[in-house]
N, C-alpha and C. Protein backbone atom coordinates (compact mmCIF):
# COMPACT_ATOMS: atom_id res chain seq x y z
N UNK A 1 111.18 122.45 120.22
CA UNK A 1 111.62 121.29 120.96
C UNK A 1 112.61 121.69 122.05
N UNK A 2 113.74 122.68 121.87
CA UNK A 2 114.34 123.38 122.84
C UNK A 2 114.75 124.52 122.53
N UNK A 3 115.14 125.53 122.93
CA UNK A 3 115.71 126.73 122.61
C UNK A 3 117.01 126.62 121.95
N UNK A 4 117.21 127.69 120.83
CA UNK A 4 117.67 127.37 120.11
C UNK A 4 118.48 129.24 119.39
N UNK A 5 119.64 129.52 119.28
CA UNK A 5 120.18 130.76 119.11
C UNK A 5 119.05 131.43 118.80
N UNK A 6 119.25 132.91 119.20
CA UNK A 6 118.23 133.78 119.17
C UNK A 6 118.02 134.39 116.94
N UNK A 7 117.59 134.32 116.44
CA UNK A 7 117.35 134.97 114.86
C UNK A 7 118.15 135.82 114.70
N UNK A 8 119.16 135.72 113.73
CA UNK A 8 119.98 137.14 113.33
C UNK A 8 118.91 137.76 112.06
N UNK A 9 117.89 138.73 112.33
CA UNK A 9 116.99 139.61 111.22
C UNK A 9 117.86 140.23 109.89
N UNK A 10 119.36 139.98 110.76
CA UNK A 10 119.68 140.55 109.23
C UNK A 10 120.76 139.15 108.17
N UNK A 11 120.61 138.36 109.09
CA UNK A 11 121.19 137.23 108.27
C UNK A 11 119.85 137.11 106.59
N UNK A 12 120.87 136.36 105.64
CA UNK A 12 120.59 135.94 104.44
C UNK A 12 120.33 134.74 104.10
N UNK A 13 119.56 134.04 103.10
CA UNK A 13 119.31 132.54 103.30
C UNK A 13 118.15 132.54 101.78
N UNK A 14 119.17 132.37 100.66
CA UNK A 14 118.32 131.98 99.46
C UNK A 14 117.63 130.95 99.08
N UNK A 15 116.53 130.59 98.68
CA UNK A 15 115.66 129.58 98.76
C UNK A 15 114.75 129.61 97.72
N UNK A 16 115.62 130.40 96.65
CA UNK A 16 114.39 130.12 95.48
C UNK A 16 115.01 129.28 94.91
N UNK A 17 116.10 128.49 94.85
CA UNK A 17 116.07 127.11 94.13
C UNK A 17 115.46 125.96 94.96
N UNK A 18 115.23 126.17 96.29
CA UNK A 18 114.52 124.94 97.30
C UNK A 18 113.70 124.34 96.65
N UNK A 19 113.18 122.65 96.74
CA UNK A 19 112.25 122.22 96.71
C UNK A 19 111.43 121.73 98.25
N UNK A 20 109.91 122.80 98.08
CA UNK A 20 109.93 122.22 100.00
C UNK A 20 108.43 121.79 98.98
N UNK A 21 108.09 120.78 100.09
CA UNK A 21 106.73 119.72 100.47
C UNK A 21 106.30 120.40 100.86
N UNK A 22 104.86 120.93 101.16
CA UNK A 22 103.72 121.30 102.57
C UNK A 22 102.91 119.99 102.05
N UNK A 23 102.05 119.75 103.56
CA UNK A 23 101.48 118.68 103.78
C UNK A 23 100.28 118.71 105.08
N UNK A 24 99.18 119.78 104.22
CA UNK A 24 97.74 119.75 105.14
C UNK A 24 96.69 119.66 104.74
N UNK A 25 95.96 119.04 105.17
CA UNK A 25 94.41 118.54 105.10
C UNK A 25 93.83 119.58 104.53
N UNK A 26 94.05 120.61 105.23
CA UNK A 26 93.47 122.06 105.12
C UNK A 26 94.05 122.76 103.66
N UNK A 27 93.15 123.18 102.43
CA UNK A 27 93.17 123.81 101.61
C UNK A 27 93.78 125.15 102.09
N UNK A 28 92.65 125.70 103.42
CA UNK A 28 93.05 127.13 103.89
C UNK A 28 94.60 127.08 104.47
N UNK A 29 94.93 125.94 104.67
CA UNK A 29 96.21 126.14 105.67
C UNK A 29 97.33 126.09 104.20
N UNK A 30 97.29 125.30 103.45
CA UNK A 30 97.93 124.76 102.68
C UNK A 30 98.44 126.25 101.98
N UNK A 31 97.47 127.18 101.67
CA UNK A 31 97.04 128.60 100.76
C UNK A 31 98.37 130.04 102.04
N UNK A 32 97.81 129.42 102.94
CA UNK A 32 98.54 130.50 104.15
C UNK A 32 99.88 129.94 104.41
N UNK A 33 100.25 128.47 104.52
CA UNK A 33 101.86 127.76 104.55
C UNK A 33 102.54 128.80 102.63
N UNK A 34 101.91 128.28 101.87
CA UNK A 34 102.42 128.94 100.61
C UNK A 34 102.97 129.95 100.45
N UNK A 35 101.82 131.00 100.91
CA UNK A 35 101.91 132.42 100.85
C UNK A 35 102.96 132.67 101.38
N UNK A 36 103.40 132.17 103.15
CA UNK A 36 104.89 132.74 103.96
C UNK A 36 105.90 132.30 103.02
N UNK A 37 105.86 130.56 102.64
CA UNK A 37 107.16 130.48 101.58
C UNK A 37 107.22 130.96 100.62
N UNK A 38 106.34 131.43 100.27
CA UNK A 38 106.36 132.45 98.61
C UNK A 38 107.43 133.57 99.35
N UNK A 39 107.05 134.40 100.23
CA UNK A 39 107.76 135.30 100.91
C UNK A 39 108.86 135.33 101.25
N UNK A 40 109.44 134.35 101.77
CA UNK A 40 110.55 133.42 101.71
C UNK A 40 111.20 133.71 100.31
N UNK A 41 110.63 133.90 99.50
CA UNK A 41 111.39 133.52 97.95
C UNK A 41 111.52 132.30 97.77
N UNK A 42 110.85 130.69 98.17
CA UNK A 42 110.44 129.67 97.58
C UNK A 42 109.89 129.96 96.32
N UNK A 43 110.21 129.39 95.46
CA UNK A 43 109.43 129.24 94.04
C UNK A 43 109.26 127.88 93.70
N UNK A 44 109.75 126.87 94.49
CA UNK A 44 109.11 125.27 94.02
C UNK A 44 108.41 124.82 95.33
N UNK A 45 107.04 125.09 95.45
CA UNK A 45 106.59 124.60 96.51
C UNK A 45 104.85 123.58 95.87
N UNK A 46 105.75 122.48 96.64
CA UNK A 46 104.88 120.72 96.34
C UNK A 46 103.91 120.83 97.58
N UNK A 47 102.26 120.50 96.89
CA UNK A 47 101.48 120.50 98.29
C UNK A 47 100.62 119.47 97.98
N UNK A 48 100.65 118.21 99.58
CA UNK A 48 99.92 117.58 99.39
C UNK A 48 98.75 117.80 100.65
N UNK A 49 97.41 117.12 100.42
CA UNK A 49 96.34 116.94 101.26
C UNK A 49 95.94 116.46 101.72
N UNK A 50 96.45 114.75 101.88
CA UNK A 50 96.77 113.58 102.49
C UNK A 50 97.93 112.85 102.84
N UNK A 51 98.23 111.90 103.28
CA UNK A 51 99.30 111.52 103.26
C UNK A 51 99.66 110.36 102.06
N UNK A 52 98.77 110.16 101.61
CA UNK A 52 99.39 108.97 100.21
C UNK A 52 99.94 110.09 99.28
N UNK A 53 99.46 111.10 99.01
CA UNK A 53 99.79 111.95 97.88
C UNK A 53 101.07 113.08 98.70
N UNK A 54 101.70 112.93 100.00
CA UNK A 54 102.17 113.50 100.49
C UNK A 54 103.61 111.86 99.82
N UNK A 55 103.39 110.52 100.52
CA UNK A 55 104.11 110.06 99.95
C UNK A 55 104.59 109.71 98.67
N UNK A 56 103.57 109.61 97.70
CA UNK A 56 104.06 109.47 96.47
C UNK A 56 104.85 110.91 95.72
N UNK A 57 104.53 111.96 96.39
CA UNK A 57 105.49 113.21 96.32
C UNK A 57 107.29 112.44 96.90
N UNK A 58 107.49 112.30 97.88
CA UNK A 58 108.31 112.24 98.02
C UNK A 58 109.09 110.67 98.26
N UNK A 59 107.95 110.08 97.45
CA UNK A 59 109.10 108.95 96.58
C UNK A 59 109.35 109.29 95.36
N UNK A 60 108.86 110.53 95.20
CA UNK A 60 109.16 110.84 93.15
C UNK A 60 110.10 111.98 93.17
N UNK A 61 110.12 111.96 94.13
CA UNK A 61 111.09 113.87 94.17
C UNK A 61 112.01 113.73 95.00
N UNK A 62 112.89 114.62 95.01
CA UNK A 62 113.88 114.86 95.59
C UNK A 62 113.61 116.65 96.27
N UNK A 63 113.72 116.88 97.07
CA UNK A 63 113.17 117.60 97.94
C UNK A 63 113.96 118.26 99.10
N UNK A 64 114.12 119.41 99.98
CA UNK A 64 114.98 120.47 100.31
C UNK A 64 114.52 120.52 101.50
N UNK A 65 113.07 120.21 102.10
CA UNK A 65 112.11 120.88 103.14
C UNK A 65 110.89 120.19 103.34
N UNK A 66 110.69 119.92 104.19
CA UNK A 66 108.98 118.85 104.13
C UNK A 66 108.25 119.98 105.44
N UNK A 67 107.11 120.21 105.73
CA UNK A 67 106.55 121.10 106.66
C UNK A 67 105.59 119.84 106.78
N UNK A 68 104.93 119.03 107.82
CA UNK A 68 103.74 118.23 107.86
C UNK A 68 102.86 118.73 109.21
N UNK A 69 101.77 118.92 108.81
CA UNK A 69 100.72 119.08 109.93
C UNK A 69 100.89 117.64 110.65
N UNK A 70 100.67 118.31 111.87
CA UNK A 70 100.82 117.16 113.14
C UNK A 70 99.36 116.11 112.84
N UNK A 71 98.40 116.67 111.81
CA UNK A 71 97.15 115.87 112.13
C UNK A 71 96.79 115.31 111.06
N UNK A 72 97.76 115.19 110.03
CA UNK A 72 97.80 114.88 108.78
C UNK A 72 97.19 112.97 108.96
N UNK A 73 96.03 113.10 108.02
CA UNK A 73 96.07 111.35 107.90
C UNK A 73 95.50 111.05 109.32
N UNK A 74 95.40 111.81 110.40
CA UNK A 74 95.05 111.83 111.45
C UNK A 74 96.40 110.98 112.29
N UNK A 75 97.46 111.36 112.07
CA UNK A 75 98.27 111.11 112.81
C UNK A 75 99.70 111.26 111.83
N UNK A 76 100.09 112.99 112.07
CA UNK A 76 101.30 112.79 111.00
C UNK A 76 103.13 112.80 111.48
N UNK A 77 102.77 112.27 112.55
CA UNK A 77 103.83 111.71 113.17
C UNK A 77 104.42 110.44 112.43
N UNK A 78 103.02 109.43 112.24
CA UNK A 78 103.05 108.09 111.49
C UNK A 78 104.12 108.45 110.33
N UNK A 79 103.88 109.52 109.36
CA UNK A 79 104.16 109.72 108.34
C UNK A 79 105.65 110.01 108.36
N UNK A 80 105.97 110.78 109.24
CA UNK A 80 107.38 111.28 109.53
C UNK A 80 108.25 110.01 110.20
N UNK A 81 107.26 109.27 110.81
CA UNK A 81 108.87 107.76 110.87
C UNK A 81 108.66 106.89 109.83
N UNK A 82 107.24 107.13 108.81
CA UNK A 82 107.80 106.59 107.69
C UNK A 82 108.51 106.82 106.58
N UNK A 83 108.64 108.30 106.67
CA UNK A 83 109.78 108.71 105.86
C UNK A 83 110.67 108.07 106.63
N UNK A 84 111.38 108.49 107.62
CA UNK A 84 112.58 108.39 108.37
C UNK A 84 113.24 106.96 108.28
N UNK A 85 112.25 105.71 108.28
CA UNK A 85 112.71 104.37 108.35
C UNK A 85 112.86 103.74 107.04
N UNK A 86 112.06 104.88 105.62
CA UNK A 86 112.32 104.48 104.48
C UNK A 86 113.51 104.12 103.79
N UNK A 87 113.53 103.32 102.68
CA UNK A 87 114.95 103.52 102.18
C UNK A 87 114.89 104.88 100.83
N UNK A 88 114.24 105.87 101.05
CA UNK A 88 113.73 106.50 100.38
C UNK A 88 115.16 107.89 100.39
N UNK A 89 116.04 108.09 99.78
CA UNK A 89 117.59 108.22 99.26
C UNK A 89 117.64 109.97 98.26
N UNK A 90 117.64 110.56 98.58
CA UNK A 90 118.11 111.18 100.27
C UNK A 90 117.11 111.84 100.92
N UNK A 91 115.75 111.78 100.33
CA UNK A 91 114.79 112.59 101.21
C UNK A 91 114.61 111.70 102.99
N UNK A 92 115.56 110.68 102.78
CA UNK A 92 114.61 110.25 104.39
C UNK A 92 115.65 110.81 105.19
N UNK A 93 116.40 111.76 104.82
CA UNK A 93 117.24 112.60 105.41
C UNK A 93 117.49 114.35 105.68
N UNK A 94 115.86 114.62 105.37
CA UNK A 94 115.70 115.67 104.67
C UNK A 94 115.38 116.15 106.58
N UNK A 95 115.33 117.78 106.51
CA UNK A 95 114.75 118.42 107.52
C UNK A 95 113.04 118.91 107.50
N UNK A 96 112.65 118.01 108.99
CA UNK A 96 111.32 117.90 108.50
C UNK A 96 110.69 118.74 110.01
N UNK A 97 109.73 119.48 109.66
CA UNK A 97 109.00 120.72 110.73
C UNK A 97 107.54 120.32 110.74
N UNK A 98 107.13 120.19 111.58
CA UNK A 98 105.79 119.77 111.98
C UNK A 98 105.45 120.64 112.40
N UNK A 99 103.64 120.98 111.86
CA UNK A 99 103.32 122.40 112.31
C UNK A 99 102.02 121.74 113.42
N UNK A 100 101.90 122.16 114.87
CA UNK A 100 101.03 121.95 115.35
C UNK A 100 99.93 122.87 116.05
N UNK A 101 98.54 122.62 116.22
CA UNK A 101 98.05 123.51 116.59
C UNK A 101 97.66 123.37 118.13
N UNK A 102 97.63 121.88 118.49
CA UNK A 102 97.94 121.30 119.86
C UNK A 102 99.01 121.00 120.48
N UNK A 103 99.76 121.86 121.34
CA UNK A 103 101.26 121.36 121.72
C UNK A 103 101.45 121.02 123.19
N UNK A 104 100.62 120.06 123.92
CA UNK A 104 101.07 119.81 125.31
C UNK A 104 102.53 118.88 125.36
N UNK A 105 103.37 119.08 126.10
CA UNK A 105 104.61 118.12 126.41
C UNK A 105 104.53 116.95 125.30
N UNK A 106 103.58 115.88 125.79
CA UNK A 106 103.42 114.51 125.31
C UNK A 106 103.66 114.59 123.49
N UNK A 107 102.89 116.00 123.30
CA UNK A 107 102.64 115.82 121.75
C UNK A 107 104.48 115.87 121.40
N UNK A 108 104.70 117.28 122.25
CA UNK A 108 106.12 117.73 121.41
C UNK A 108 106.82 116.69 121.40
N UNK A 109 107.36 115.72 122.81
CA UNK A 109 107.87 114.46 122.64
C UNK A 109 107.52 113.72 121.35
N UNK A 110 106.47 113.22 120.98
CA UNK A 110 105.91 112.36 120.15
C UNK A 110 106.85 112.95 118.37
N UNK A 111 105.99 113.97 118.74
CA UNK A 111 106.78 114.80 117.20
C UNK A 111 108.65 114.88 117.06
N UNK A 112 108.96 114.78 118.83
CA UNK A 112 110.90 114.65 118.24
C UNK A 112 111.01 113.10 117.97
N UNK A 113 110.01 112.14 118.87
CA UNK A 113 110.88 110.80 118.74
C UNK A 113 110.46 110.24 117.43
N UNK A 114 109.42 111.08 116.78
CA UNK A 114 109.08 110.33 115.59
C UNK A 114 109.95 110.39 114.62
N UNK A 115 111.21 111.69 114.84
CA UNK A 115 112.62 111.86 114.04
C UNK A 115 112.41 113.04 113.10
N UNK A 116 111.15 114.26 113.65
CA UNK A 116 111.07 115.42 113.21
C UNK A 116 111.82 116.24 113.68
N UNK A 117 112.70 117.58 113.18
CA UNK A 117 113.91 118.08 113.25
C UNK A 117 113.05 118.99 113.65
N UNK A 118 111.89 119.88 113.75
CA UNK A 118 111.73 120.72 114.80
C UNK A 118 110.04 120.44 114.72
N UNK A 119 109.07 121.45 116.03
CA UNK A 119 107.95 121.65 115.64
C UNK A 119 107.49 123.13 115.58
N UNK A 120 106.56 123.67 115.09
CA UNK A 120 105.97 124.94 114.63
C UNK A 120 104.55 125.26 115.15
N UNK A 121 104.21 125.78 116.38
CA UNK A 121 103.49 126.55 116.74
C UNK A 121 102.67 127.05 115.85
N UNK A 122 101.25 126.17 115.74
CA UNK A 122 100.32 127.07 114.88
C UNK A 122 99.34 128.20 115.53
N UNK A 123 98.62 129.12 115.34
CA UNK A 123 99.12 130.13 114.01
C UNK A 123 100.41 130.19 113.80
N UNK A 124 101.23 129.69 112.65
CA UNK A 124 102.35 130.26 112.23
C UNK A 124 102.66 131.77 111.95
N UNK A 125 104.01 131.84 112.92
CA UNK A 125 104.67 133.14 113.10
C UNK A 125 105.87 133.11 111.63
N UNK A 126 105.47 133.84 110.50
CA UNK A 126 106.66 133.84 109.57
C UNK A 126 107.94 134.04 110.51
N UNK A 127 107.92 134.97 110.92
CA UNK A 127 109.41 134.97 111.77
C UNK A 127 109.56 133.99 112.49
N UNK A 128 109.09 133.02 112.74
CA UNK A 128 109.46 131.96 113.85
C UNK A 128 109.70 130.56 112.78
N UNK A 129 108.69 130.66 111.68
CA UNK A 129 109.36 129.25 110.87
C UNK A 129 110.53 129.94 109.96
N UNK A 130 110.86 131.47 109.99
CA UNK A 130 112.04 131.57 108.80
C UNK A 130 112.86 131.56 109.69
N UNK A 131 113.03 131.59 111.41
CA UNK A 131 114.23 131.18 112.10
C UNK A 131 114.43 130.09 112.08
N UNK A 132 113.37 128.83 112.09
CA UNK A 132 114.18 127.61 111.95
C UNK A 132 114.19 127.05 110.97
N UNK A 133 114.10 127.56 109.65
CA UNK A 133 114.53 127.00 108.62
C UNK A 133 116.00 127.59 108.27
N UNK A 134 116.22 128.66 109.03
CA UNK A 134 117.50 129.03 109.12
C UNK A 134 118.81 128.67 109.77
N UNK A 135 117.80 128.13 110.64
CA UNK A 135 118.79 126.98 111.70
C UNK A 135 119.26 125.68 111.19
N UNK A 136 118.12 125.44 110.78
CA UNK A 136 118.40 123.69 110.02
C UNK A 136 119.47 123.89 108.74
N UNK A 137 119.32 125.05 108.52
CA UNK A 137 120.29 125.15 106.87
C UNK A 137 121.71 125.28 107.55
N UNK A 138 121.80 125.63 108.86
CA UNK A 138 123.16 126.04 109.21
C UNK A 138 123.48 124.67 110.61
N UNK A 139 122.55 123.87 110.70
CA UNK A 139 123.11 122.98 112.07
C UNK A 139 123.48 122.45 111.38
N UNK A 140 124.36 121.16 112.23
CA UNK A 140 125.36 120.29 111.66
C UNK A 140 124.76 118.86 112.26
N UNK A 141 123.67 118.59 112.70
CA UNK A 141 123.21 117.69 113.67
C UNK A 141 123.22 116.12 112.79
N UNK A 142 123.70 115.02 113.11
CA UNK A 142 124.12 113.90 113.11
C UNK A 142 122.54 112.88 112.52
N UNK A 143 122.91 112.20 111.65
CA UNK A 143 121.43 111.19 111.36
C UNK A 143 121.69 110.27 112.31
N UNK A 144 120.63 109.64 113.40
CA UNK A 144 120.94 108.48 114.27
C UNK A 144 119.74 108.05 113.58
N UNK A 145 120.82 105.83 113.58
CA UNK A 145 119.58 105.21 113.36
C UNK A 145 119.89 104.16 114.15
N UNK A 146 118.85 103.68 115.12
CA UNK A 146 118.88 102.89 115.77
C UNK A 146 117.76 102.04 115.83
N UNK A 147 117.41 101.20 116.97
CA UNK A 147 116.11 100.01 116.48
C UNK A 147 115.25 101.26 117.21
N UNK A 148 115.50 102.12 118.13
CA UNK A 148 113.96 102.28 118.49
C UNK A 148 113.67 103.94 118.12
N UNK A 149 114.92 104.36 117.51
CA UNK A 149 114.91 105.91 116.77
C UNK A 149 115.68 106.30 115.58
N UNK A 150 115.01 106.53 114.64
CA UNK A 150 115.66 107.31 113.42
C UNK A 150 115.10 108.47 113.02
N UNK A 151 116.11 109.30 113.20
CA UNK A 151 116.09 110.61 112.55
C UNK A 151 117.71 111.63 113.03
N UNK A 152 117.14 113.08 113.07
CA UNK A 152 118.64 113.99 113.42
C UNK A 152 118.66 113.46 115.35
N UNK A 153 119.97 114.08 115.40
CA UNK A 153 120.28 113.61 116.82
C UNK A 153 119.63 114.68 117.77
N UNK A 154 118.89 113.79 118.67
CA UNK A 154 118.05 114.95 119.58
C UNK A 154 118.44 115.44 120.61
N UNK A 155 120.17 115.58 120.71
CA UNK A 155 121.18 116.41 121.71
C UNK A 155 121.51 117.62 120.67
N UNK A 156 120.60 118.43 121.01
CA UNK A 156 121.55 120.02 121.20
C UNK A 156 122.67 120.25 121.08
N UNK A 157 123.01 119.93 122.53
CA UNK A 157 124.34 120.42 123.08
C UNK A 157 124.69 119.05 123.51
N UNK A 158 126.16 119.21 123.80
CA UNK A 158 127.11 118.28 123.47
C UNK A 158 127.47 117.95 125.20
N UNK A 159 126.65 118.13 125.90
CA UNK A 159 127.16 117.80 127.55
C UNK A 159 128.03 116.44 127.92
N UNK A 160 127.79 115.47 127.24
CA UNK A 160 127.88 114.06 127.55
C UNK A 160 126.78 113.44 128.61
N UNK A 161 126.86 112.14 128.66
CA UNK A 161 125.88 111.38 129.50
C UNK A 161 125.92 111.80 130.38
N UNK A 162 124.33 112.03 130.84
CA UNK A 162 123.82 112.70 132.34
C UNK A 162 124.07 111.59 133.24
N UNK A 163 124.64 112.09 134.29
CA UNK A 163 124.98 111.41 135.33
C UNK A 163 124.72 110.33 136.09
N UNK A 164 125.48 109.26 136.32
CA UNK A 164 124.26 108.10 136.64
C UNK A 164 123.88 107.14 135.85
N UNK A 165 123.99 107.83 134.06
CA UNK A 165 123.06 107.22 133.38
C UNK A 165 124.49 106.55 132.31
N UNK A 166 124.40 105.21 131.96
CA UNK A 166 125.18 104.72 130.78
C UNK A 166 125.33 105.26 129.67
N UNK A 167 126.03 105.15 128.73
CA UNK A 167 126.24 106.19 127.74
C UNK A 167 125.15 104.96 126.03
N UNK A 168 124.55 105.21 125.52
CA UNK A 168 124.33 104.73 124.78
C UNK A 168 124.65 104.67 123.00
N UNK A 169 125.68 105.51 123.22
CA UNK A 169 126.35 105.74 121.62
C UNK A 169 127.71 105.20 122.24
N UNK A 170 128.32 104.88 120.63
CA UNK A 170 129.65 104.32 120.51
C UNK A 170 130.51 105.09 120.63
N UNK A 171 129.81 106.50 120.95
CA UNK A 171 130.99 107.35 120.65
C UNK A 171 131.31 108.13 122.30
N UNK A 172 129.85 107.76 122.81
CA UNK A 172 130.01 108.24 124.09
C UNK A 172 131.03 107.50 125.13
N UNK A 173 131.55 108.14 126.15
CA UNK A 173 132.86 107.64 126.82
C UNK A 173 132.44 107.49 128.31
N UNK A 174 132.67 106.34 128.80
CA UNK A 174 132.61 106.45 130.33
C UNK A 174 132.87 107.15 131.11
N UNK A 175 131.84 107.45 132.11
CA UNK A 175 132.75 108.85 133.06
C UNK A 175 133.64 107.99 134.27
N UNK A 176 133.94 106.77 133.65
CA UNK A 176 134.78 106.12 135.03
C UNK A 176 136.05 106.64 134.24
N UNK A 177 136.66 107.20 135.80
CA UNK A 177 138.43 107.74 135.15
C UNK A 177 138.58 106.73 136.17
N UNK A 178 140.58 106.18 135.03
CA UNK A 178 140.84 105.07 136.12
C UNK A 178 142.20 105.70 136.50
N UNK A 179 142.62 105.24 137.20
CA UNK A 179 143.89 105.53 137.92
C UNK A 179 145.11 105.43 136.92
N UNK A 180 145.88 106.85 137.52
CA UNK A 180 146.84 107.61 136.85
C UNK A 180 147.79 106.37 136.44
N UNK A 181 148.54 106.79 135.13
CA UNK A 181 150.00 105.70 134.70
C UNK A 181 150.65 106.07 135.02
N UNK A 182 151.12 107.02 135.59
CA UNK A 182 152.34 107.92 135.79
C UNK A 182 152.03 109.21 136.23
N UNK A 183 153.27 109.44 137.37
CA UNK A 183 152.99 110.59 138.66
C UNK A 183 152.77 111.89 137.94
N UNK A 184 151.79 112.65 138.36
CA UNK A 184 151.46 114.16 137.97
C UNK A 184 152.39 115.33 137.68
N UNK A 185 152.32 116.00 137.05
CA UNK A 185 153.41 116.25 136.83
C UNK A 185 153.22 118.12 137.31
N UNK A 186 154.29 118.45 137.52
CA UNK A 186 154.83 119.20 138.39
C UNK A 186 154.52 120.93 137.46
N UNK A 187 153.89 122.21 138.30
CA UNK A 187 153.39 123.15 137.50
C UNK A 187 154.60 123.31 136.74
N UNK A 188 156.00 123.36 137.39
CA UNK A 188 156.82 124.24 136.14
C UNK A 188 157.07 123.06 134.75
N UNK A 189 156.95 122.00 134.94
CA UNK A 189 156.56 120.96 134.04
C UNK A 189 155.43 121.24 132.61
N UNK A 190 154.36 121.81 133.32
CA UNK A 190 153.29 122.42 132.70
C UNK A 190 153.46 123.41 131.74
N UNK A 191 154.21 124.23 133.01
CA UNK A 191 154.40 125.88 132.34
C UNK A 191 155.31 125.84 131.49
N UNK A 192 156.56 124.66 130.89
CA UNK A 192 157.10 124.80 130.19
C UNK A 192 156.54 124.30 129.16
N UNK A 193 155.76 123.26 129.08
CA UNK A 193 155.03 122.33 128.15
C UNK A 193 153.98 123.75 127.55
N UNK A 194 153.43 124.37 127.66
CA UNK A 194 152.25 125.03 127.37
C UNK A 194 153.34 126.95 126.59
N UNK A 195 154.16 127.10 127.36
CA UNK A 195 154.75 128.89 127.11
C UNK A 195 155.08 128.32 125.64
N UNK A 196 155.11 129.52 124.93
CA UNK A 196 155.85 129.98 123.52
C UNK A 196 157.30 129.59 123.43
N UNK A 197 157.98 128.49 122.31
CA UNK A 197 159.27 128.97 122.52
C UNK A 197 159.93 129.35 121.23
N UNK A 198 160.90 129.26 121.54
CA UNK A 198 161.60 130.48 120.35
C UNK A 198 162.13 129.26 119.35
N UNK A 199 162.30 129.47 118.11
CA UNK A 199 162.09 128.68 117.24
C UNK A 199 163.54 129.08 116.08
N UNK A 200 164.50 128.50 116.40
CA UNK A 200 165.58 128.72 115.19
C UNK A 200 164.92 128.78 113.94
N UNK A 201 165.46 129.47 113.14
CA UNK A 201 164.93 129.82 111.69
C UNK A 201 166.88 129.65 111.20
């Protein structure tokens, strides 16, 4: 969805207590998703082949990782804002990777606004889904829920509102600065406010 720190190969990241979901149509895909998380050192890995048996998995479980084919059910985007809008406690908060084998613009959009935390380039590159499952274990990214999006927050980086444009969180701040309360104050003003000073003991 965007670039994202480059893989430390020698970072660590245990995952044989994880519980992850896979979720493809495909027997063959389902057999080859396994195999990398077996590799991984997953040892609880839940696989469904539709999406009813993908949901009744994860209204019964509690769960670490969901992976869903983009074509699941023939549309597994559907599936991922219905986790997301569920009241389904705490998986509708879980980090969820969509693996696709079609990725023009429109799709990747579709797959972030549906409130999927990343997507996965099929043929899957083990090194490319064990970097972002490495990422997700270590970001800190915010649940937004709003009327027309729920899921992690789909700012990266922390720029503030692009220019021009209103801020649409409560937390975001106007870029109107208003006029000073009181006269500026003077560098050696500064330079005393900011130097080291010596501190009676």
């Amino acid at each position: 969805m965007t670039a994202v720190e480059p893989f430390d190969e020698n970072a660590r990241l245990d995952l044989r207590s994880a519980q992850v979901l896979c979720a493809d149509e495909s027997s063959q895909g389902l057999d080859i998703l396994s195999q990398i998380l077996m590799g991984f050192g997953v040892q609880n890995i839940l696989r469904a082949q539709n999406a009813d048996e993908a949901k009744r998995i994860l209204s019964s479980q509690t769960l670490d990782l969901v992976l869903f084919d983009a074509g699941l059910g023939g549309n597994g985007h559907e599936l991922v804002r219905w986790l997301r809008t569920s009241q389904l406690e705490p998986n509708r908060y879980l980090p969820v990777i969509v693996l696709a084998g079609h990725t023009p613009k429109s799709q990747i959009e579709l797959a972030r606004d549906c409130g999927s935390s990343f997507v996965v380039i099929k043929p899957i590159s083990a090194k490319v889904l064990l970097a972002r499952i490495f990422w997700l274990g270590r970001a800190k990214r915010m649940f937004v829920e709003a009327p027309q999006y729920c899921g992690p927050d789909r700012r990266f980086k922390n720029d503030g509102v692009p220019g021009g444009v209103q801020g649409r969180r409560k937390a975001d701040l106007s870029a109107h600065v208003g006029e000073a309360q009181a006269p500026n104050m003077s560098q050696d003003q500064i330079d005393n406010l900011i130097k080291p000073q010596k501190v009676a003991l």
